[in-house]
C-alpha atoms as a PDB file:
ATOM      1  CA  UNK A   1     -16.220 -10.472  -7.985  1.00  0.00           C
ATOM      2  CA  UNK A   2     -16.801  -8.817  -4.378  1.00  0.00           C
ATOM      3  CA  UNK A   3     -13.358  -7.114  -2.914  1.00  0.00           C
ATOM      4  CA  UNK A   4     -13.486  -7.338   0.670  1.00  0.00           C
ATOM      5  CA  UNK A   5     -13.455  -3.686   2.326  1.00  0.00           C
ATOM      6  CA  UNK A   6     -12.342  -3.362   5.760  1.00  0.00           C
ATOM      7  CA  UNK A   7     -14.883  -1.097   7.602  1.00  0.00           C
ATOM      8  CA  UNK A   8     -14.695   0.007  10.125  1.00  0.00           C
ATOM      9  CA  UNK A   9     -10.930  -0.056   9.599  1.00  0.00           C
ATOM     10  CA  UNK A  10      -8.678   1.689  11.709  1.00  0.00           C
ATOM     11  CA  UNK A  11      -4.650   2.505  10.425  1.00  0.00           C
ATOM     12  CA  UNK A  12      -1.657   3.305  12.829  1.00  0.00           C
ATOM     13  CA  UNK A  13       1.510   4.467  12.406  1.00  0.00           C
ATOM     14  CA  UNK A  14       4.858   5.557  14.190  1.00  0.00           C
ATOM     15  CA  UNK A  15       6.439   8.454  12.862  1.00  0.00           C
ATOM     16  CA  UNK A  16       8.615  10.608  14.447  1.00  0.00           C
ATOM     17  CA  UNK A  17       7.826   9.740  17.793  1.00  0.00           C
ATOM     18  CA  UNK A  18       4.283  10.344  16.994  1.00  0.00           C
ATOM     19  CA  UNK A  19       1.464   7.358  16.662  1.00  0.00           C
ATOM     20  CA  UNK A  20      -0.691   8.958  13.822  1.00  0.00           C
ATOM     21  CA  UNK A  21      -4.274   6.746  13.248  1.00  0.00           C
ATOM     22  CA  UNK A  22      -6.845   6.882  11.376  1.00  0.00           C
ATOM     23  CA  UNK A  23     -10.344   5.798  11.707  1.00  0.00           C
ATOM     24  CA  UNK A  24     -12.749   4.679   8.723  1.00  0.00           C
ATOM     25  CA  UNK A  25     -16.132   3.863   8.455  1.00  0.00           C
ATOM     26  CA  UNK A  26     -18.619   3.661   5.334  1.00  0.00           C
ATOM     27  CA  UNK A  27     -18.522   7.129   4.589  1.00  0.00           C
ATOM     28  CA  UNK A  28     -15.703   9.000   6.442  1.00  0.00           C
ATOM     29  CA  UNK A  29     -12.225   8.787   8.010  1.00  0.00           C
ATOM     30  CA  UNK A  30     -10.635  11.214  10.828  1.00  0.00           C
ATOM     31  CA  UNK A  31      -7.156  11.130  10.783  1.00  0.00           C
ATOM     32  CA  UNK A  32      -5.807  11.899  14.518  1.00  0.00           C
ATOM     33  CA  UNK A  33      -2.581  11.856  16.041  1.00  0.00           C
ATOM     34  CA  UNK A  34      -1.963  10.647  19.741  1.00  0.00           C
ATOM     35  CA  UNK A  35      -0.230  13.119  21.744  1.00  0.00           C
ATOM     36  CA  UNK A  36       0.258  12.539  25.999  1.00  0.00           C
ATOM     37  CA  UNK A  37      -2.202   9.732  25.754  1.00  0.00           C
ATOM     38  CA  UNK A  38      -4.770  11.673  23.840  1.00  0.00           C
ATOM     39  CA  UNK A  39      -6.253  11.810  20.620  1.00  0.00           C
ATOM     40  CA  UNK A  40      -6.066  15.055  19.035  1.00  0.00           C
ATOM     41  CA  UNK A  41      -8.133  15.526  15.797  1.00  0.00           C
ATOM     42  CA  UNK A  42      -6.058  16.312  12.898  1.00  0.00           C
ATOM     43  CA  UNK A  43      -8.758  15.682   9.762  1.00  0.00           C
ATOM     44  CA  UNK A  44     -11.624  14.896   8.600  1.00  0.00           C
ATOM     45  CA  UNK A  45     -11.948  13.413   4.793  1.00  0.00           C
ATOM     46  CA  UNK A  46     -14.628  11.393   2.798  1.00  0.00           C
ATOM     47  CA  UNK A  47     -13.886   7.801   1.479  1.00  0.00           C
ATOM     48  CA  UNK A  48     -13.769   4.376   2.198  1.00  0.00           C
ATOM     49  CA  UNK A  49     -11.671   2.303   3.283  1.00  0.00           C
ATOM     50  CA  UNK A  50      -9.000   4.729   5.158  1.00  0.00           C
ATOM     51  CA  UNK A  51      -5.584   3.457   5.475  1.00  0.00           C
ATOM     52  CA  UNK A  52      -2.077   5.437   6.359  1.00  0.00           C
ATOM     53  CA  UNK A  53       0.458   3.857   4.251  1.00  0.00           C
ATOM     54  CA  UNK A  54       3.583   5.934   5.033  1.00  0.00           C
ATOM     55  CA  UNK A  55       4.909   8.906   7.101  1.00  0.00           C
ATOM     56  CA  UNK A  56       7.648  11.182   7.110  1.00  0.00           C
ATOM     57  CA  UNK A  57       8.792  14.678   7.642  1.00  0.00           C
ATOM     58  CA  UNK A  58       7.133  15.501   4.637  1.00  0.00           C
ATOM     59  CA  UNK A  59       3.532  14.266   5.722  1.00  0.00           C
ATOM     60  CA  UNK A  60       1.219  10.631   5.635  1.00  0.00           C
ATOM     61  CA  UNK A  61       0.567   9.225   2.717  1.00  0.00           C
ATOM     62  CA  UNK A  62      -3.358   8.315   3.164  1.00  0.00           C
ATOM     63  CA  UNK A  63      -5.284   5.756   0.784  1.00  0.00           C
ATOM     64  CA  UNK A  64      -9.575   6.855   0.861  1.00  0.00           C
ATOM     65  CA  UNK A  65     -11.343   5.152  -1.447  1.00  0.00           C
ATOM     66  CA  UNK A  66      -9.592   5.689  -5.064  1.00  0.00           C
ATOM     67  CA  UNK A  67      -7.510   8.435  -4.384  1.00  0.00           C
ATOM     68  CA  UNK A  68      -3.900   8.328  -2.376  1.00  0.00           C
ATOM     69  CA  UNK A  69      -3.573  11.966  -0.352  1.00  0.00           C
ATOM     70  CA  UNK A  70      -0.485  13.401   0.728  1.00  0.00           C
ATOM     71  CA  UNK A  71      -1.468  14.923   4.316  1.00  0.00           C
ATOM     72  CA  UNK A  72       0.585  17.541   5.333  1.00  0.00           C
ATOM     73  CA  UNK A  73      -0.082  20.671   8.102  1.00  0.00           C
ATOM     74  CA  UNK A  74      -3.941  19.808   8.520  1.00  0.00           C
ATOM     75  CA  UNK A  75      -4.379  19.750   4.553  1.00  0.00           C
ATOM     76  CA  UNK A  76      -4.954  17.022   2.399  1.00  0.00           C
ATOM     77  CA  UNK A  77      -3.637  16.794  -1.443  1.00  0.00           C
ATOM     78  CA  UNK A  78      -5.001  14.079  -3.698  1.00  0.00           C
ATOM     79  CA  UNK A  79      -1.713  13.249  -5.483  1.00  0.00           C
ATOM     80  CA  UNK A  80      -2.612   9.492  -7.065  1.00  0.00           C
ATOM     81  CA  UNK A  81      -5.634   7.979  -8.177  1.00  0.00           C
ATOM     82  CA  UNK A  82      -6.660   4.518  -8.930  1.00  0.00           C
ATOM     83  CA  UNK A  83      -9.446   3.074 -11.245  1.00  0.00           C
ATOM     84  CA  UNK A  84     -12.892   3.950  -9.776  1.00  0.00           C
ATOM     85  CA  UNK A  85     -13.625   0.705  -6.925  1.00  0.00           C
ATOM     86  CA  UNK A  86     -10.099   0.295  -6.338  1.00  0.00           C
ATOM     87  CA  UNK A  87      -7.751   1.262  -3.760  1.00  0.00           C
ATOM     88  CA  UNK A  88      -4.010   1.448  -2.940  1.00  0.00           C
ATOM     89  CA  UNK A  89      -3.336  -1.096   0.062  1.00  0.00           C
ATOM     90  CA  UNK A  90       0.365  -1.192   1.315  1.00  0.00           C
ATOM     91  CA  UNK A  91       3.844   0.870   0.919  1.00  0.00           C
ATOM     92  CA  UNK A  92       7.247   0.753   1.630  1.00  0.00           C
ATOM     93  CA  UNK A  93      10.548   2.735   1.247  1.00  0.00           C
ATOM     94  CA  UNK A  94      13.222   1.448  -1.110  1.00  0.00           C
ATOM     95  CA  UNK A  95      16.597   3.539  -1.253  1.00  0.00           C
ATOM     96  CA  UNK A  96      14.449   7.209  -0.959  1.00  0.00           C
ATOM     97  CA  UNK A  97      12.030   5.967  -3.160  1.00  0.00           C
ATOM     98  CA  UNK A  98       7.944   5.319  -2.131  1.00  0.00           C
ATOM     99  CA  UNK A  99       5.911   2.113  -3.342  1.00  0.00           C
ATOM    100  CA  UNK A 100       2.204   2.004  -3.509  1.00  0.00           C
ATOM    101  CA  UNK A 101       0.533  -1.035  -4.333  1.00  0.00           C
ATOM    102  CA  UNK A 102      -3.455  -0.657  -5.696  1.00  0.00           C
ATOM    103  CA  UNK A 103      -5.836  -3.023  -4.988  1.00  0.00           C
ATOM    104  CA  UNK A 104      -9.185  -4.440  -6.698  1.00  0.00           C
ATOM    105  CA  UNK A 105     -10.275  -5.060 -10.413  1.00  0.00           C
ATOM    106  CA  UNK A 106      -7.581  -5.901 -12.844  1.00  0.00           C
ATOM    107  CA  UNK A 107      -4.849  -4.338 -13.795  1.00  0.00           C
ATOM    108  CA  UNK A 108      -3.617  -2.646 -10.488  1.00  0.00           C
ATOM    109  CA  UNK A 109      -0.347  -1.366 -10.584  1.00  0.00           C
ATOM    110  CA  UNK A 110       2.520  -0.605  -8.385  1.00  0.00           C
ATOM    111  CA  UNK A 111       3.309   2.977  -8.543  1.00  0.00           C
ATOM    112  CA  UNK A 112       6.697   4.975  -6.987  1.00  0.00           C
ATOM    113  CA  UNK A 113       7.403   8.589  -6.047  1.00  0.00           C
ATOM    114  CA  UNK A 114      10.891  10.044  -4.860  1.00  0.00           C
ATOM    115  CA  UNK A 115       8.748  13.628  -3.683  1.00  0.00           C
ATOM    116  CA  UNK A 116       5.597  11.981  -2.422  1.00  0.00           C
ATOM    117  CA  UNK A 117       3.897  14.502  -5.014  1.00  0.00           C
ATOM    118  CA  UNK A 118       4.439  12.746  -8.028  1.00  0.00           C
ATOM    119  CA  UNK A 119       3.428   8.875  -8.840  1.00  0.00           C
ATOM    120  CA  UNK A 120       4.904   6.884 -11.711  1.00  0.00           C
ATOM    121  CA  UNK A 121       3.417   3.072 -12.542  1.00  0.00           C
ATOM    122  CA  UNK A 122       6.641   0.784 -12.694  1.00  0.00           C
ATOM    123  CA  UNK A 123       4.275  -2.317 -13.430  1.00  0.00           C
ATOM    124  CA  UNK A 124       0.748  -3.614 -13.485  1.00  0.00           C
ATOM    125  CA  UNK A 125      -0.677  -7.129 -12.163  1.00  0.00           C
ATOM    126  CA  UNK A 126      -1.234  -8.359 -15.914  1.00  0.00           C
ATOM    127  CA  UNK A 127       2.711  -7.581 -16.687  1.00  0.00           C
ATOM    128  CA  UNK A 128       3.643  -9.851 -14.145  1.00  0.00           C
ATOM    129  CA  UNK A 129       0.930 -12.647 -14.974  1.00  0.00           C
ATOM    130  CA  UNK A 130      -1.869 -12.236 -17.265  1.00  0.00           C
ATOM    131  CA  UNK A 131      -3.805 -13.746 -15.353  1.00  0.00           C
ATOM    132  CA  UNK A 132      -3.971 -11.790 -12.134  1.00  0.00           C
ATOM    133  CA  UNK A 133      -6.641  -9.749 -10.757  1.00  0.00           C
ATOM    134  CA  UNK A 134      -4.580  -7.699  -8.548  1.00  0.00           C
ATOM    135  CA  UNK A 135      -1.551  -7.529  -6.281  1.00  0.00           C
ATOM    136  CA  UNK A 136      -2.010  -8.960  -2.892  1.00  0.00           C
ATOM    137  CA  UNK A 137       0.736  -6.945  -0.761  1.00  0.00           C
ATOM    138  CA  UNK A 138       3.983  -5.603  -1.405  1.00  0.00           C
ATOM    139  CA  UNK A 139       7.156  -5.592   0.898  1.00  0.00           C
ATOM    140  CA  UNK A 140      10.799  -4.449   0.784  1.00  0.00           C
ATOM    141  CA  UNK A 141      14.081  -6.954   1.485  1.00  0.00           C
ATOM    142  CA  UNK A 142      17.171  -3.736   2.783  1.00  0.00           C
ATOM    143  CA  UNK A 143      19.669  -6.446   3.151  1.00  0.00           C
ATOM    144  CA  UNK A 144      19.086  -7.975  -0.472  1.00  0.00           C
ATOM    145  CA  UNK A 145      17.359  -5.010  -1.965  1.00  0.00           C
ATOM    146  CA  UNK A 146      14.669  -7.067  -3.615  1.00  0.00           C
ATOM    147  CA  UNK A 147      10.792  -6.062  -4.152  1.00  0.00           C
ATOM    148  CA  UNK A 148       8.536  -8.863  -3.039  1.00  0.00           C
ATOM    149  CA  UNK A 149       4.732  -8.138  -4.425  1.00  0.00           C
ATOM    150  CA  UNK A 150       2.170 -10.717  -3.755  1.00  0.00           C
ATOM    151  CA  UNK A 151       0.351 -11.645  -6.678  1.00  0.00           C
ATOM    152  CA  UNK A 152      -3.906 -13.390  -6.719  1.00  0.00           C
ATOM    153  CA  UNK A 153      -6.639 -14.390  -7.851  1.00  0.00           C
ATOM    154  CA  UNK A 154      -7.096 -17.316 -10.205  1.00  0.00           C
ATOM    155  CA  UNK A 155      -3.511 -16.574 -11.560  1.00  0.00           C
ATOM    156  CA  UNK A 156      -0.012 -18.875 -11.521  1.00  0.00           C
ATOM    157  CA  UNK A 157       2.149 -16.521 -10.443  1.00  0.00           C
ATOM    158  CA  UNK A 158       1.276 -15.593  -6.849  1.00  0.00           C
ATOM    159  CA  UNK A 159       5.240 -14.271  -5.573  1.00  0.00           C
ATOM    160  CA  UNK A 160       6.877 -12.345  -8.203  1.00  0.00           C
ATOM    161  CA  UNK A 161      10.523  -9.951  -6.893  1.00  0.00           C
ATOM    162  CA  UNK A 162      12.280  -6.816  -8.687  1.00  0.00           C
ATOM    163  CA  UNK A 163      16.546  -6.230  -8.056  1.00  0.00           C
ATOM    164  CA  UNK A 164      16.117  -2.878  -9.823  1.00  0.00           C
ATOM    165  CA  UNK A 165      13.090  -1.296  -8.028  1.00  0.00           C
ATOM    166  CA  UNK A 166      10.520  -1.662 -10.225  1.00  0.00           C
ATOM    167  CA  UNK A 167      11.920  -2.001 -13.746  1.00  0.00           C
ATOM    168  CA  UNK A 168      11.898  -5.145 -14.214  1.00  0.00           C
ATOM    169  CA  UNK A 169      10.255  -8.588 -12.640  1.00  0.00           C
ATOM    170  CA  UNK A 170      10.585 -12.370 -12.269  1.00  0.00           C
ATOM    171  CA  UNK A 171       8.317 -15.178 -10.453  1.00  0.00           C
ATOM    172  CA  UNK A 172       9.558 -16.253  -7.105  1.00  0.00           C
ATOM    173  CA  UNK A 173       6.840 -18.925  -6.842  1.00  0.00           C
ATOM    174  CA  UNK A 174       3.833 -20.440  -8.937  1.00  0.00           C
ATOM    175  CA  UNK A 175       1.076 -22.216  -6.875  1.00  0.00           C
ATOM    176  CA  UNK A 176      -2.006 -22.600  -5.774  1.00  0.00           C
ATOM    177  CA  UNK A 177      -1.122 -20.614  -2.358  1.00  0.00           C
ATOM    178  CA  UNK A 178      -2.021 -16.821  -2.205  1.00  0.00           C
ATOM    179  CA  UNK A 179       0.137 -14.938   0.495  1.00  0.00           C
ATOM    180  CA  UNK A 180      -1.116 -11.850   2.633  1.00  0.00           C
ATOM    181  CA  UNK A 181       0.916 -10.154   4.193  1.00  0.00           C
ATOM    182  CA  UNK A 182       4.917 -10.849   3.996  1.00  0.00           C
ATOM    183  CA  UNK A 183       7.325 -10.235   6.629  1.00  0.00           C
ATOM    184  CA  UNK A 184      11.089  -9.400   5.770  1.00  0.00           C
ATOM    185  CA  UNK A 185      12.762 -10.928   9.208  1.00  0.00           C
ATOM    186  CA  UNK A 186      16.514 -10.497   8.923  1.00  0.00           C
ATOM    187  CA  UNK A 187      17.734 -13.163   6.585  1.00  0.00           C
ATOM    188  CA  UNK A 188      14.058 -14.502   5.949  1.00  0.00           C
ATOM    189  CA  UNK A 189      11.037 -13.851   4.220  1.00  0.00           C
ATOM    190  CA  UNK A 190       7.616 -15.420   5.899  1.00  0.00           C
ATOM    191  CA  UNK A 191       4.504 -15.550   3.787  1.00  0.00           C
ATOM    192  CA  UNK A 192       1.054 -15.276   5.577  1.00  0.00           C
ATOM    193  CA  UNK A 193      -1.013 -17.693   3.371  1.00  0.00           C
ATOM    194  CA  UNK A 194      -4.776 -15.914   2.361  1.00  0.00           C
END
């Protein structure tokens, strides 16, 4: 099976009043932050693809290639790592709590930290369907307080949710329609199909 890699990818996000980004090619990403309309250079690190997942006071949390860093004061700490060819796609806060979603050949998990130094798995892709190659995206519901994780390929379960974050999981909806990404709008869910 071929994964699709997005180079050159480039990653932004607002934290603190500051728009951190980061810019990937084949071999490299240099994390920067923009500061009165400029780009100051922050980092350089190796890998592919480059994605910022999640900020905070604490630092980004940065997916290169199998390994998800924790980049804090101009240093980089490798603090998760996925199955060699695989990656860790999307994230999202739940009540203090971090969720990382890994991408690529089967079984990638979902994996949560309450530090951003330590990573637990609370489920893989085969718990949820046998079937499944990998998740697809993951998203958070505040009002309702439900997981949604996107679920593909060749599988039956493509929308599974969690109402205890993480522990345990039920479809949402079998099909032949994969969904990348999801956006939580208010009251409503909308599902990009893939």
């Amino acid at each position: 099976m071929h994964l699709h890699i997005p180079v050159p990818a480039m990653s932004v996000m607002n934290s603190d009043g500051l728009i951190y980004v980061a810019i990937g090619d084949r071999v490299s990403c240099r994390l920067t932050v923009l500061k009165d309309c400029n780009l100051n250079e922050e980092l350089i690190l190796q890998g592919s693809p480059c994605l910022i997942l999640w900020s905070s006071r604490e630092g980004l949390l940065v997916s290169l290639g199998n390994t998800l860093y924790l980049v804090s004061g101009g240093e980089a700490k490798p603090v998760l790592r996925a199955k060699p060819g695989n990656w860790f796609w999307h994230g999202v806060e739940a009540q203090g709590r971090v969720f990382i979603q890994e991408y690529g050949e089967p079984p990638t998990g979902i994996y949560v930290s309450e530090d951003l130094v330590s990573f637990r798995r609370v489920v893989s892709s085969s718990d949820i369907d046998p079937l499944s190659r990998h998740f697809h995206y993951l998203a958070f519901d505040g009002e309702r307080e439900f997981l949604i994780a996107t679920l593909g390929d060749g599988n039956v379960v493509r929308v599974a949710v969690s109402q205890d974050y993480g522990s345990s999981w039920k479809p949402l909806y079998k099909g032949p329609w994969q969904f990348v990404p999801v956006l939580v709008d208010g009251d409503r869910w909308v599902f990009r199909l893939r």
